[in-house]
C-alpha atoms as a PDB file:
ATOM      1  CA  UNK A   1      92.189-114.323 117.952  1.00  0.00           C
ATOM      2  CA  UNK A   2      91.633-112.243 120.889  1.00  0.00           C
ATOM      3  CA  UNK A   3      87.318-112.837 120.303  1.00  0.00           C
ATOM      4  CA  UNK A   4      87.884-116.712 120.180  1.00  0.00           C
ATOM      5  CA  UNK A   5      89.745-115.982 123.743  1.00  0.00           C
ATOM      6  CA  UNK A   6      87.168-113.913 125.161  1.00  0.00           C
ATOM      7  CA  UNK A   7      84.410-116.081 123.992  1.00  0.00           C
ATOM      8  CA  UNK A   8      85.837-119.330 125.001  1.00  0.00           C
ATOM      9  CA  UNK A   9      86.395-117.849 128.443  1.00  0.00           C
ATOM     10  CA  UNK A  10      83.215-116.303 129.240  1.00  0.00           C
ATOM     11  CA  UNK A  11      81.587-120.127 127.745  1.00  0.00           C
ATOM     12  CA  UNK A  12      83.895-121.788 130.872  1.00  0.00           C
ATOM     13  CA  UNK A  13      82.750-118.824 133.586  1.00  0.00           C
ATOM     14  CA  UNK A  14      78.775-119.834 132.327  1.00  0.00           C
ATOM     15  CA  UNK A  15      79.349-123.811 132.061  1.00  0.00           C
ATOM     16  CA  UNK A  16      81.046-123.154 135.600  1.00  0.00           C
ATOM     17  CA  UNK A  17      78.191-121.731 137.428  1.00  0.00           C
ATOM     18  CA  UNK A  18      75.782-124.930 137.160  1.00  0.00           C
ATOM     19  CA  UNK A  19      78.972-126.967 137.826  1.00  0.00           C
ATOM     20  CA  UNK A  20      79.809-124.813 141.152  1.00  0.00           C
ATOM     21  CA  UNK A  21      76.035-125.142 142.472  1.00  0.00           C
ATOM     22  CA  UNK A  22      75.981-128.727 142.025  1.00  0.00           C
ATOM     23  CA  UNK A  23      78.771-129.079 144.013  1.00  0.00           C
ATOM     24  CA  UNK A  24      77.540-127.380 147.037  1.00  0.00           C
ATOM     25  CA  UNK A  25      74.120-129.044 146.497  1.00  0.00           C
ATOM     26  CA  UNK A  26      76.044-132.300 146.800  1.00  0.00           C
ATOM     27  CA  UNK A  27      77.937-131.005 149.585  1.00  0.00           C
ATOM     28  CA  UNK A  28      75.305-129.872 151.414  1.00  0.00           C
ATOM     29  CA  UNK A  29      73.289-133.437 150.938  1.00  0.00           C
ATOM     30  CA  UNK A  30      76.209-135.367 152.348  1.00  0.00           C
ATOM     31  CA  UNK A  31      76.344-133.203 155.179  1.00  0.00           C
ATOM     32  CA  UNK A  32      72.568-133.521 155.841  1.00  0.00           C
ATOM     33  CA  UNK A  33      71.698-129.715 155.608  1.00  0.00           C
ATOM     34  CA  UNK A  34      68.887-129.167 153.275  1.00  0.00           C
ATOM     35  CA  UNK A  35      70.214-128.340 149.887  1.00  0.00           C
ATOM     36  CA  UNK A  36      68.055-124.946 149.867  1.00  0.00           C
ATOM     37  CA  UNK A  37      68.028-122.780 152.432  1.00  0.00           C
ATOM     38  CA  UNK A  38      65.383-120.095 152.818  1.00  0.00           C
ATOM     39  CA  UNK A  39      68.366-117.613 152.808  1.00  0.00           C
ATOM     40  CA  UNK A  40      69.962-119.330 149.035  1.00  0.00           C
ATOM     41  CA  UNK A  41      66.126-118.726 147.446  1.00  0.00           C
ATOM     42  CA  UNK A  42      66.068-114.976 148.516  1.00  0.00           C
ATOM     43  CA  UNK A  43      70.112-114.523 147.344  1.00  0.00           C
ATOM     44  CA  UNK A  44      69.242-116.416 143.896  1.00  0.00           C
ATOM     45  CA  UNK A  45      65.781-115.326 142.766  1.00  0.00           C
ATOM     46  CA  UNK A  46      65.085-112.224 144.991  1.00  0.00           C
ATOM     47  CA  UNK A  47      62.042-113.982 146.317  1.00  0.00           C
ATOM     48  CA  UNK A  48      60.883-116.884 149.242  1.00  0.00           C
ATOM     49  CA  UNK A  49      60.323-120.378 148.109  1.00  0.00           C
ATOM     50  CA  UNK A  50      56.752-119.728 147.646  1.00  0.00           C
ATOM     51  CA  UNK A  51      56.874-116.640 145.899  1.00  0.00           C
ATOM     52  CA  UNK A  52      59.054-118.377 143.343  1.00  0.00           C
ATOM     53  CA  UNK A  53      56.834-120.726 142.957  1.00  0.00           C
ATOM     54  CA  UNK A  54      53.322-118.749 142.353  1.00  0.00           C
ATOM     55  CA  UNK A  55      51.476-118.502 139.637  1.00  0.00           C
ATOM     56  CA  UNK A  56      51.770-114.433 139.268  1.00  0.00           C
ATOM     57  CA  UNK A  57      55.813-114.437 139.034  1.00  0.00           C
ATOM     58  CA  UNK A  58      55.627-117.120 136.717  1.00  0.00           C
ATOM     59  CA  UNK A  59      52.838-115.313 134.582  1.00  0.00           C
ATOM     60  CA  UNK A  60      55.003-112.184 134.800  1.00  0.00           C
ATOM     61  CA  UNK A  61      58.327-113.832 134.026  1.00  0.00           C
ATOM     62  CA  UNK A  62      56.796-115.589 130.639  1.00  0.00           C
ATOM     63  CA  UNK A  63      55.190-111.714 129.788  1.00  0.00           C
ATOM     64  CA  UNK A  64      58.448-110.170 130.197  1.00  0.00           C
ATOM     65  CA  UNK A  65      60.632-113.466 128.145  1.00  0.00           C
ATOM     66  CA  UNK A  66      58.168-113.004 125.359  1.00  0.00           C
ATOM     67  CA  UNK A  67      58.627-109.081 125.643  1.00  0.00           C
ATOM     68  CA  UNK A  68      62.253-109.408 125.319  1.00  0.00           C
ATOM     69  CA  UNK A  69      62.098-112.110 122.169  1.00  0.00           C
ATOM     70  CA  UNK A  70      59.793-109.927 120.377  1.00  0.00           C
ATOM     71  CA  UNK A  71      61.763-106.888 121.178  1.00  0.00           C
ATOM     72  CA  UNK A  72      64.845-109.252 119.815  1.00  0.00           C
ATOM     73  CA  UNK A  73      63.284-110.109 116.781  1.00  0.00           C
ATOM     74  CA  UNK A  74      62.307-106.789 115.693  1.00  0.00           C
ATOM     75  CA  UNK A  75      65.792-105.081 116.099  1.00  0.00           C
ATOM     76  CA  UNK A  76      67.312-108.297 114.073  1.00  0.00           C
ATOM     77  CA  UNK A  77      64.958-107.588 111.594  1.00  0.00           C
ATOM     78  CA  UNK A  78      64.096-104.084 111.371  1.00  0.00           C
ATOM     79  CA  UNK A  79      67.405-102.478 112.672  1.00  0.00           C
ATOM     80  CA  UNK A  80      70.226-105.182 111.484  1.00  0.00           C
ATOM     81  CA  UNK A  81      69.725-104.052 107.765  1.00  0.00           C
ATOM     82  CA  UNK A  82      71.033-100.621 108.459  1.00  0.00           C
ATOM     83  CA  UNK A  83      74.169-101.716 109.613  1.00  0.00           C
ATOM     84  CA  UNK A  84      76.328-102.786 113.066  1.00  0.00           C
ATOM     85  CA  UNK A  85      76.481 -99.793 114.462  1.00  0.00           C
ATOM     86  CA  UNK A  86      72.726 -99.354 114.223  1.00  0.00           C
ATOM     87  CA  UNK A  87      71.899-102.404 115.939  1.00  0.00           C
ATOM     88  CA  UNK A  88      74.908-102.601 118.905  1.00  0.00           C
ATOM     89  CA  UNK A  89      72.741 -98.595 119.596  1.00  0.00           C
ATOM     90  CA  UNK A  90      69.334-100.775 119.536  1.00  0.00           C
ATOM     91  CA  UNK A  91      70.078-103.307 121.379  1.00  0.00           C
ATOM     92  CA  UNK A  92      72.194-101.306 124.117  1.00  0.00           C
ATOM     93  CA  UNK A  93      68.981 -99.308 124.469  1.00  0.00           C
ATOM     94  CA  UNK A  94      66.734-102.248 124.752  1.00  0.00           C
ATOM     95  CA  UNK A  95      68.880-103.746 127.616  1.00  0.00           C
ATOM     96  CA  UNK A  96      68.983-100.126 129.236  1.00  0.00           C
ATOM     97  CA  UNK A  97      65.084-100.003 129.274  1.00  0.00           C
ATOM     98  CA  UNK A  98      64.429-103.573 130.133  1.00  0.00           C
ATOM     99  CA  UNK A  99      66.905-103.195 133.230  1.00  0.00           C
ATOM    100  CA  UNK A 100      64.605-100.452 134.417  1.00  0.00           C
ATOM    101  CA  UNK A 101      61.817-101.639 133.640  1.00  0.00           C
ATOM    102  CA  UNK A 102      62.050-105.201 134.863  1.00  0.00           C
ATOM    103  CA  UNK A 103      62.846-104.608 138.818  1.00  0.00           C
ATOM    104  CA  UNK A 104      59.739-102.330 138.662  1.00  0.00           C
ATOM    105  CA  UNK A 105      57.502-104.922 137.830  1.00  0.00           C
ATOM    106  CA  UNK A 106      58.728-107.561 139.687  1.00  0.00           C
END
């Protein structure tokens, strides 16, 4: 009972997010502001407009997304069989090293 809770909530905060940027895009269009600033590209991505859109962050970002579903596949495959506890380990490690090792390479 209390999962179903927790899931259902954290399902609203994600569907929310999309939801609340739409709604200042929107805003900001009736207004006649541009609907990205240079300041909302550097607070969302970390990076200018034209970094964002490069081909060596891209080329990086699909490395590090196939990096991550490999690494995913091989602890659901490899790791899963020898039990829950193994795995939630695994996969706590994984996200430890790829949140060290992603801001590096970026």
């Amino acid at each position: 009972m209390l999962g179903d809770y927790l899931i259902w909530q954290a399902t609203n905060g994600l569907l929310l997010i999309p939801v609340v940027i739409g709604v200042l895009m929107l805003a900001r269009r009736l207004r006649g502001q541009p609907v990205f600033t240079e300041r909302d590209w550097l607070f969302l991505f970390g990076h200018s407009r034209n970094e964002v859109f490069s081909l060596r962050l891209w080329l990086r970002f699909a490395a590090l997304l196939l990096a991550v579903v490999i690494i995913g596949l091989a602890i659901s495959f490899y790791v899963l069989p020898f039990g829950l506890g193994w795995s939630v380990s695994a996969v706590l490690l994984a996200i430890a090293g790829i949140l060290l090792f992603v801001p590096r390479w970026f």
